[in-house]
N, C-alpha and C. Protein backbone atom coordinates (compact mmCIF):
# COMPACT_ATOMS: atom_id res chain seq x y z
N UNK A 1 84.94 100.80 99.20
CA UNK A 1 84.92 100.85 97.74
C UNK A 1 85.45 102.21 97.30
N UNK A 2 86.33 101.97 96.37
CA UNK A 2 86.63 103.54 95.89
C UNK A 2 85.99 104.29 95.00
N UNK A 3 85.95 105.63 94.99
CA UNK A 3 84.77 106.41 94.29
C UNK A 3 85.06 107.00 92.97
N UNK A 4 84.88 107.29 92.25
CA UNK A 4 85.38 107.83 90.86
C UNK A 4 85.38 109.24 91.18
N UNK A 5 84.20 110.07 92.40
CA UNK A 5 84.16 111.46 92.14
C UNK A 5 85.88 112.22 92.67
N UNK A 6 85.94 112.90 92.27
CA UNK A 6 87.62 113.59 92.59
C UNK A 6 87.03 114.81 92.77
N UNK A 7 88.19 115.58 93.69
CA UNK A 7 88.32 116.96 93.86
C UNK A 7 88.17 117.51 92.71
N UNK A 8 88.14 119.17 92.33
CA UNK A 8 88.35 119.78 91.52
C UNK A 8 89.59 120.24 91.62
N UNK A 9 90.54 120.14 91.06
CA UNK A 9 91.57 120.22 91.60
C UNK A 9 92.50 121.41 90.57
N UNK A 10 90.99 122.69 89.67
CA UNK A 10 91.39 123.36 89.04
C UNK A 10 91.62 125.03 89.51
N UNK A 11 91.54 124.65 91.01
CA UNK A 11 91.85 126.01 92.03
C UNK A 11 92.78 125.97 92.24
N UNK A 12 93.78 126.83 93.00
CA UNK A 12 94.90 127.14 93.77
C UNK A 12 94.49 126.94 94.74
N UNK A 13 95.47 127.07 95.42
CA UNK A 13 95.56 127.08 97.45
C UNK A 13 95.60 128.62 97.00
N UNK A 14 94.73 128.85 98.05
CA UNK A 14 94.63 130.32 98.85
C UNK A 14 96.31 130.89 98.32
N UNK A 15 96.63 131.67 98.01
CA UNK A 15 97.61 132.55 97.84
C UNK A 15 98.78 131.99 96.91
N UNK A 16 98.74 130.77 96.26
CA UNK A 16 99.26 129.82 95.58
C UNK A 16 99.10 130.91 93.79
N UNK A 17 100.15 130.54 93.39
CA UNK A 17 100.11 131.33 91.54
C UNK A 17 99.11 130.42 91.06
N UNK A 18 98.18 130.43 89.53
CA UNK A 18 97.67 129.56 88.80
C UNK A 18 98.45 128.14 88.67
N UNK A 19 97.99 127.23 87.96
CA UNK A 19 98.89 126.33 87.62
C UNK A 19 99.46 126.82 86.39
N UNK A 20 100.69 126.53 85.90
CA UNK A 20 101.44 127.07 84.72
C UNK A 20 100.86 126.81 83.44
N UNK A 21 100.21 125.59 83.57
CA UNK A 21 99.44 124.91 82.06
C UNK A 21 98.03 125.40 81.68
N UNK A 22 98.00 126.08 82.81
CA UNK A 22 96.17 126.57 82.28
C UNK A 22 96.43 128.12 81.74
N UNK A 23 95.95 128.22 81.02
CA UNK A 23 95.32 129.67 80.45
C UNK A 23 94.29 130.34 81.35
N UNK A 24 94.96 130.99 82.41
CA UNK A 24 93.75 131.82 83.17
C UNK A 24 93.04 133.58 82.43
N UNK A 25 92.16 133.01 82.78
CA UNK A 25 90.87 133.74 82.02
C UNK A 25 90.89 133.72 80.29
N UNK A 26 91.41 133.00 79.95
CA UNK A 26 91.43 132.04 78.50
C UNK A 26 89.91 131.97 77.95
N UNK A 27 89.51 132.66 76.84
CA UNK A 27 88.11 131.90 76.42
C UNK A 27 87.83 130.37 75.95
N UNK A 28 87.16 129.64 76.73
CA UNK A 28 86.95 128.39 76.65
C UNK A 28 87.21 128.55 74.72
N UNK A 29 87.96 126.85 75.02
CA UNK A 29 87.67 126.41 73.48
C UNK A 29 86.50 125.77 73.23
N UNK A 30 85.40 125.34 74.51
CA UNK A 30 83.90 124.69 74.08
C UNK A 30 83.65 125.05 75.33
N UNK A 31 82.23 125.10 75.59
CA UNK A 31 81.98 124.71 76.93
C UNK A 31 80.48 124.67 76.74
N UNK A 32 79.71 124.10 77.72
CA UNK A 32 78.01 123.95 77.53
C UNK A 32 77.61 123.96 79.07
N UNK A 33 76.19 123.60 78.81
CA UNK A 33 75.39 122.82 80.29
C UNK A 33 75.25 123.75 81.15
N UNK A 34 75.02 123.95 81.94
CA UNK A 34 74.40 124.99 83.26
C UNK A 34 74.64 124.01 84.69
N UNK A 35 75.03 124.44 85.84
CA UNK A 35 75.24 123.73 87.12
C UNK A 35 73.36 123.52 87.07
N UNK A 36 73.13 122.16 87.28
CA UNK A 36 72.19 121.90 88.19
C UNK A 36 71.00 121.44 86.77
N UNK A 37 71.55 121.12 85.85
CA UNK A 37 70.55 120.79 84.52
C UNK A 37 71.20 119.78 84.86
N UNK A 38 70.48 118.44 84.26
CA UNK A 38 70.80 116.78 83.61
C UNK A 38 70.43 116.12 85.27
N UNK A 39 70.74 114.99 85.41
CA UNK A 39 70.50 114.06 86.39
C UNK A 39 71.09 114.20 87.45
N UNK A 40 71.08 114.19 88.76
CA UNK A 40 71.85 114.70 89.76
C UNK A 40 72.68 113.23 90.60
N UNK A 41 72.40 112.07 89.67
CA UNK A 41 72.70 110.80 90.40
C UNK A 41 72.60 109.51 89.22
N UNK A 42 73.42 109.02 89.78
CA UNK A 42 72.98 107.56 88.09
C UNK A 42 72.68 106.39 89.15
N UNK A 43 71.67 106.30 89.23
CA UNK A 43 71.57 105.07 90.63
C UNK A 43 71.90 103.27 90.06
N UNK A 44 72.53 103.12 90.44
CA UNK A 44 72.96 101.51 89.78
C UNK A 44 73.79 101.42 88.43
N UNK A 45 74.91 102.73 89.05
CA UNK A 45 75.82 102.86 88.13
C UNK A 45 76.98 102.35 87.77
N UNK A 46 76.76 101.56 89.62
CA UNK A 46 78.44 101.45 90.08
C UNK A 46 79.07 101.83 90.72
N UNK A 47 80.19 102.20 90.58
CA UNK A 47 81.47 102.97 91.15
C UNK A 47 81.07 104.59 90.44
N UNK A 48 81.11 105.39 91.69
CA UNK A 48 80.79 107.31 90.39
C UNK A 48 79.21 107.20 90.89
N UNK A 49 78.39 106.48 91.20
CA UNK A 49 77.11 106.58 90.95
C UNK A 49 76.66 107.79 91.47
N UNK A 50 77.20 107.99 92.80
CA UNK A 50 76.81 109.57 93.02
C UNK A 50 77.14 110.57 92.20
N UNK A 51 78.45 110.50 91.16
CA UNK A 51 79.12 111.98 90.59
C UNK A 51 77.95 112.87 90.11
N UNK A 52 78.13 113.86 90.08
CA UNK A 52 77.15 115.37 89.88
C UNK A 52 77.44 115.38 88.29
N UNK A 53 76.53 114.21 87.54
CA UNK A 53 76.39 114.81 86.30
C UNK A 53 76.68 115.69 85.55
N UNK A 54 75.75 117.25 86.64
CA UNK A 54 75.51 118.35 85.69
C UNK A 54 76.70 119.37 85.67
N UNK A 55 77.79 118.58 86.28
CA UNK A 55 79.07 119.89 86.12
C UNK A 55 79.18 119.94 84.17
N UNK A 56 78.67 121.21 84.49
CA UNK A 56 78.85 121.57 82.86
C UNK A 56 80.73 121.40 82.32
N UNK A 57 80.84 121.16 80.98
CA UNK A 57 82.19 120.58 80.62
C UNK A 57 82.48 122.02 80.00
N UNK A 58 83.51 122.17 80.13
CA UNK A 58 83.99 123.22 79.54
C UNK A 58 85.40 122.96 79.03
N UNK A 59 86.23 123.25 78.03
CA UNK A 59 87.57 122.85 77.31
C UNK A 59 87.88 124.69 77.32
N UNK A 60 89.33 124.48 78.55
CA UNK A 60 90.26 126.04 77.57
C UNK A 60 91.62 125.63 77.23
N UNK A 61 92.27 126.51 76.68
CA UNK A 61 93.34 126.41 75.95
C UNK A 61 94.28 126.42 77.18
N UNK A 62 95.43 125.47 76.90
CA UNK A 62 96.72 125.30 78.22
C UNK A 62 97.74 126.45 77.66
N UNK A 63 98.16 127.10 78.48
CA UNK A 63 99.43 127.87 78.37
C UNK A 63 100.87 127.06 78.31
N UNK A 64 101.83 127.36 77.53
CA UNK A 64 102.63 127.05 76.60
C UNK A 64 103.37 126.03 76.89
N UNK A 65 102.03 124.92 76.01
CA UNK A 65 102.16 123.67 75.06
C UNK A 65 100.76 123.90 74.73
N UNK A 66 100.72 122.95 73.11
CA UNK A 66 99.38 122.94 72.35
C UNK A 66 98.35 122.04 72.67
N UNK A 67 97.49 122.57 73.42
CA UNK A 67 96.17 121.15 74.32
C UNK A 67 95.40 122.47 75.17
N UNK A 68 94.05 121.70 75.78
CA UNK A 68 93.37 122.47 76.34
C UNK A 68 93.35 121.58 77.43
N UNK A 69 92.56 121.82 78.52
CA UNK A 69 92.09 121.38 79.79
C UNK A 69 90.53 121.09 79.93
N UNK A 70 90.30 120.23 79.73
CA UNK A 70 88.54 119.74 80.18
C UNK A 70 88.25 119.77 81.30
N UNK A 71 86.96 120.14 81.75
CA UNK A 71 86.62 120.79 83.36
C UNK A 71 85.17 120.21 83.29
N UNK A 72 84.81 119.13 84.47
CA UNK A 72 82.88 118.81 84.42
C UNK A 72 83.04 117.81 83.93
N UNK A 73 81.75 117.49 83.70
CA UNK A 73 81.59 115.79 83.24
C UNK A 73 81.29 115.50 82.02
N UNK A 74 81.96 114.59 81.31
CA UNK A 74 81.31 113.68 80.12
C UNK A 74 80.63 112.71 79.77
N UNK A 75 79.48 112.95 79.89
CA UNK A 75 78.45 112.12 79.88
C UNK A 75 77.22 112.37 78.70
N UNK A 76 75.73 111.87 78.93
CA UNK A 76 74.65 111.90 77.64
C UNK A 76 74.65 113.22 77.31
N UNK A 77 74.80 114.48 78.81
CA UNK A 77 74.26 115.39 78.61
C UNK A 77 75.06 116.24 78.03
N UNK A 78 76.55 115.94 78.05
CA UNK A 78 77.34 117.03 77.18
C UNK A 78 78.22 116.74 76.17
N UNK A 79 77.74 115.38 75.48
CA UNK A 79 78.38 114.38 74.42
C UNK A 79 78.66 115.66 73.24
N UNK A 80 77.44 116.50 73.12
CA UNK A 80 78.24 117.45 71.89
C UNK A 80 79.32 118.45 72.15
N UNK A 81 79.05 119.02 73.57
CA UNK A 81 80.26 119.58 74.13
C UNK A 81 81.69 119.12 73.64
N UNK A 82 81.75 118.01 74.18
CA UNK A 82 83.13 116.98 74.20
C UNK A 82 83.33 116.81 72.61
N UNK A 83 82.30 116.73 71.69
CA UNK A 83 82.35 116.39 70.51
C UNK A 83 83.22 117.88 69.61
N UNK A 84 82.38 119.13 69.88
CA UNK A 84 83.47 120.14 69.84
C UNK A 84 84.27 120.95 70.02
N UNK A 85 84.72 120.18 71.58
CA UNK A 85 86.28 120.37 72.19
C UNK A 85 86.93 119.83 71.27
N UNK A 86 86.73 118.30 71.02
CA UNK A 86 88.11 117.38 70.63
C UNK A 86 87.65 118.02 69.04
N UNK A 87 86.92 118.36 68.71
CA UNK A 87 87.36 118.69 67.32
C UNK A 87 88.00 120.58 67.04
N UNK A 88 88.09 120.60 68.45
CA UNK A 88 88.97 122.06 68.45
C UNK A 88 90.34 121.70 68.76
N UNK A 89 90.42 120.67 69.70
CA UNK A 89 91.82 120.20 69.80
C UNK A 89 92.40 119.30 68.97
N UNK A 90 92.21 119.21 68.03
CA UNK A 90 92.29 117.72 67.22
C UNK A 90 92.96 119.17 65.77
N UNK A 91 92.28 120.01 66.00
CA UNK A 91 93.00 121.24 65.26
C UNK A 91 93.65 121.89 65.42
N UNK A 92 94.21 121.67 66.64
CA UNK A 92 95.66 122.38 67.06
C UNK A 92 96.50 121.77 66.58
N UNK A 93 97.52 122.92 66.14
CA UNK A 93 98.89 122.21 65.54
C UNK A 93 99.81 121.87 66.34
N UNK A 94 100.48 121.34 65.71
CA UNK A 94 101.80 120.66 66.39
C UNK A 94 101.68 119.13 66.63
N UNK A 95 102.99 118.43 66.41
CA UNK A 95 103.45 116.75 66.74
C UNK A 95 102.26 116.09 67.90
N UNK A 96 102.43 117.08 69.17
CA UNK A 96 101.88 115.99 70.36
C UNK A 96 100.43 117.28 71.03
N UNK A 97 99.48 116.90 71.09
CA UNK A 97 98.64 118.16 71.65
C UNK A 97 98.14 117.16 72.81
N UNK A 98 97.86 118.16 73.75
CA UNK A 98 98.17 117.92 75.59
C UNK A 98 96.60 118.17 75.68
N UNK A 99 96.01 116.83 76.62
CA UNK A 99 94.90 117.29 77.06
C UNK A 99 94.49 116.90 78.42
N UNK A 100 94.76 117.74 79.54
CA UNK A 100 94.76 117.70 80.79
C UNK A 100 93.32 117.70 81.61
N UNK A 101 93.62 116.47 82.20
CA UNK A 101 92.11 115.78 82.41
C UNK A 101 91.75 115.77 84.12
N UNK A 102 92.50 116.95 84.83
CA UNK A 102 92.65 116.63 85.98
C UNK A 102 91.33 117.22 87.10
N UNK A 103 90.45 118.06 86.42
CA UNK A 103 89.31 118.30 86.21
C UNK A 103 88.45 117.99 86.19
N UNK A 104 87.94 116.97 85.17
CA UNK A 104 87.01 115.76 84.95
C UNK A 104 86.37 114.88 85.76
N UNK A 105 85.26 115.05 85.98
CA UNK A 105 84.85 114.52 87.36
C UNK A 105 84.26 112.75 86.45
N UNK A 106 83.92 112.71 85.46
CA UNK A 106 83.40 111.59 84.90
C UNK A 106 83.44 111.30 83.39
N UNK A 107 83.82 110.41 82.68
CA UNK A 107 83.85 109.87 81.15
C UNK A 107 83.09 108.83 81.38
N UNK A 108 81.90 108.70 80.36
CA UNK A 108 80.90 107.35 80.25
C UNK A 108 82.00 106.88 78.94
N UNK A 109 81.47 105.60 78.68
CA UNK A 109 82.24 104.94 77.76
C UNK A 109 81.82 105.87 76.58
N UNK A 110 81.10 106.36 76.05
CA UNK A 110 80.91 106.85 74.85
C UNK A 110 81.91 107.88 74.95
N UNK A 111 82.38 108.75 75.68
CA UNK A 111 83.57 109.87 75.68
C UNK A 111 84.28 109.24 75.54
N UNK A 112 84.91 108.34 76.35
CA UNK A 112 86.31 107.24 75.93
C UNK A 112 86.39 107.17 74.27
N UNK A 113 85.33 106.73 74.08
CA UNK A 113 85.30 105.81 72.50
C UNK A 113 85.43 107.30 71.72
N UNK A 114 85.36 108.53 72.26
CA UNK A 114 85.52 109.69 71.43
C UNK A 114 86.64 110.44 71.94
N UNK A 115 87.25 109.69 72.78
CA UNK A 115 88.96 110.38 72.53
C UNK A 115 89.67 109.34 72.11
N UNK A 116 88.87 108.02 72.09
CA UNK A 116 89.88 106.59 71.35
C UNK A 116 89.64 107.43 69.63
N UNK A 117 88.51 107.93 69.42
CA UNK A 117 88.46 108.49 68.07
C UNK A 117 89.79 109.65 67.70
N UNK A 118 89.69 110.66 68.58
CA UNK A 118 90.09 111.92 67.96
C UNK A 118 92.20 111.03 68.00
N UNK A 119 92.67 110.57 69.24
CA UNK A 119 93.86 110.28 69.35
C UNK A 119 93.69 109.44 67.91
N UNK A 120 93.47 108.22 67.53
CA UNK A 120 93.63 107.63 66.33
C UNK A 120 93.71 108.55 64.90
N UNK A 121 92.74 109.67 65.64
CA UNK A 121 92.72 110.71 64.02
C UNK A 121 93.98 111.69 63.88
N UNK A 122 94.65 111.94 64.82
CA UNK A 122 96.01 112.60 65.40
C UNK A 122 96.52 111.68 65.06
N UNK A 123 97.25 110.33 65.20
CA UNK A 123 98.03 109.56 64.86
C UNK A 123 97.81 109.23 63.52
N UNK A 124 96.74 108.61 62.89
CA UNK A 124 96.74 108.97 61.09
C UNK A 124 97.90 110.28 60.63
N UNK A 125 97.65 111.20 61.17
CA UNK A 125 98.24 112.23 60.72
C UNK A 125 99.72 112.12 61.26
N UNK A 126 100.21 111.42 62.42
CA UNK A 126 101.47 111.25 62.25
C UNK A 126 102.10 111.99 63.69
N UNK A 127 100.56 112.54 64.69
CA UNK A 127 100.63 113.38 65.52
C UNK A 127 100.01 112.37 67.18
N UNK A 128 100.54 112.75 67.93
CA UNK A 128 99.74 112.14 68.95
C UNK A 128 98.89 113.19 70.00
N UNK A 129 98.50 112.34 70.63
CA UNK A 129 97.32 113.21 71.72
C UNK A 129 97.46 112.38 72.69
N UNK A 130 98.03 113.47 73.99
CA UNK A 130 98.68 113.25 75.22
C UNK A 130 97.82 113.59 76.43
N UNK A 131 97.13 112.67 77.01
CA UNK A 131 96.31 112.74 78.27
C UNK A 131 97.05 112.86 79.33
N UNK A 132 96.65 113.59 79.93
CA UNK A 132 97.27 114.18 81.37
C UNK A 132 96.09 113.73 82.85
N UNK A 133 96.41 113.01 83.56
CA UNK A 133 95.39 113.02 84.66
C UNK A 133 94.29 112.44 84.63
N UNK A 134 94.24 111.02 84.11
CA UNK A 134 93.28 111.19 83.17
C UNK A 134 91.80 110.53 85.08
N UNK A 135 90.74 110.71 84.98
CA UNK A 135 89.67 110.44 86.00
C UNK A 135 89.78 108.76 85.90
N UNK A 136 89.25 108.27 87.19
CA UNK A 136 89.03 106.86 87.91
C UNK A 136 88.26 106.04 86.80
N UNK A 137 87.58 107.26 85.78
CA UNK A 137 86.37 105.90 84.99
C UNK A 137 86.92 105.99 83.70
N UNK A 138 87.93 106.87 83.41
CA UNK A 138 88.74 106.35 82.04
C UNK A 138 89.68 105.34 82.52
N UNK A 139 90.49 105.68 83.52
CA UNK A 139 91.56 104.65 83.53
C UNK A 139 90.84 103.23 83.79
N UNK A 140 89.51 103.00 84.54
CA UNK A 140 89.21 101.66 84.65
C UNK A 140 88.71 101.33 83.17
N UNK A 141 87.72 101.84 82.20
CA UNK A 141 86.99 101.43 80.93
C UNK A 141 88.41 101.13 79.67
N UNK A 142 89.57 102.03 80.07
CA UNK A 142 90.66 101.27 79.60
C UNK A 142 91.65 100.06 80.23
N UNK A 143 91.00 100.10 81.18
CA UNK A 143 91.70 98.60 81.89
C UNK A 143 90.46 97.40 81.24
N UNK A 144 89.59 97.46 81.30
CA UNK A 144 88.62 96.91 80.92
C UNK A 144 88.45 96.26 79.17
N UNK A 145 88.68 97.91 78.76
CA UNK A 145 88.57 97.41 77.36
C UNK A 145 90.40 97.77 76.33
N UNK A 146 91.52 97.08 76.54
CA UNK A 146 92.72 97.37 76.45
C UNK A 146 92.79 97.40 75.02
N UNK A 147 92.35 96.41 74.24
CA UNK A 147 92.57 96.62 72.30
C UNK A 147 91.64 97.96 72.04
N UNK A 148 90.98 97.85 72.43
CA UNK A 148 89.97 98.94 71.86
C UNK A 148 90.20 100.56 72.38
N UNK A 149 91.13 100.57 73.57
CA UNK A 149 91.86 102.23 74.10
C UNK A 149 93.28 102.04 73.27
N UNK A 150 93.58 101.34 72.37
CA UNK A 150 94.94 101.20 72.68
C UNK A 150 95.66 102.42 72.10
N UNK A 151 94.87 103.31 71.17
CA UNK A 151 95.32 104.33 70.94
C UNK A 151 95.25 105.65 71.85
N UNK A 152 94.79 105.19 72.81
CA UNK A 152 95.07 106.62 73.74
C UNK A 152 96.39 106.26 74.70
N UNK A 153 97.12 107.36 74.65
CA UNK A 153 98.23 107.84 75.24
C UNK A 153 98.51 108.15 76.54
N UNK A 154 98.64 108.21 78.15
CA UNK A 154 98.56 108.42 79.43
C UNK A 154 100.01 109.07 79.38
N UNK A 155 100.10 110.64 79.88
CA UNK A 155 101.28 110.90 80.09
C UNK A 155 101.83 110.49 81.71
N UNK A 156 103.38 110.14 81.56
CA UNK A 156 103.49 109.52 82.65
C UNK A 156 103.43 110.05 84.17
């Protein structure tokens, strides 16, 4: 069975430059939670059931294009976190704002349904919101639920 948890894959290799899109040592645009607060297991979750909850979420700003990078999990325990990331990124200017998800160890459906929010509120305006990478339990809850993601964006 395949697992939802992923690497962190927001390090370098040993002697490797940053990645170009992150803002290193950037002050988070949100971040919350503490390692080792919230539930350490969701037992009869599914697929993910082991993922480590309590990776606190943190959002920083990407280096040059307009989007941040989400880091940790989205889940009960950091729903306001996520709530004012996307309303920090949802205030960045520009046509398309980039939000690189390669980080993200977990989205419960309620995060989904709150970037199906913020992308629809970007597109009202005439703007889109561009997911990058997105984790194993967004891409399945949008395979799952296809009218209802249809406003989120997967860059290719």
């Amino acid at each position: 069975m395949t697992s939802s948890r992923r690497p962190d894959r927001s390090a370098s290799p040993a002697g490797a430059p940053p990645r170009p899109d992150t803002a290193v040592g950037a002050d988070p645009v949100a971040g919350c939670g503490e390692a080792g607060a919230g539930p350490q297991s969701r037992a009869g979750a599914g697929p993910g059931a082991d993922t480590d909850a309590s990776a606190p979420l943190t959002a920083r700003p990407l280096r040059g294009r307009p989007g941040a990078r989400l880091s940790g999990s989205c889940d009960l325990d950091t729903r306001h976190c996520l709530s004012s990331a996307l309303g920090a990124v949802t205030a960045i200017p520009g046509p398309v704002v980039h939000l690189d998800l390669s980080a993200v160890l977990f989205l419960d459906t309620a995060a989904v349904a709150a970037l199906v929010r913020a992308a629809a509120a970007l597109n009202g305006q005439g703007r889109r919101l561009l997911l990058h990478d997105p984790p194993y339990s967004l891409r399945k809850v949008v395979e799952m639920f296809p009218d209802e993601c249809a406003a989120l964006e997967v860059a290719a």
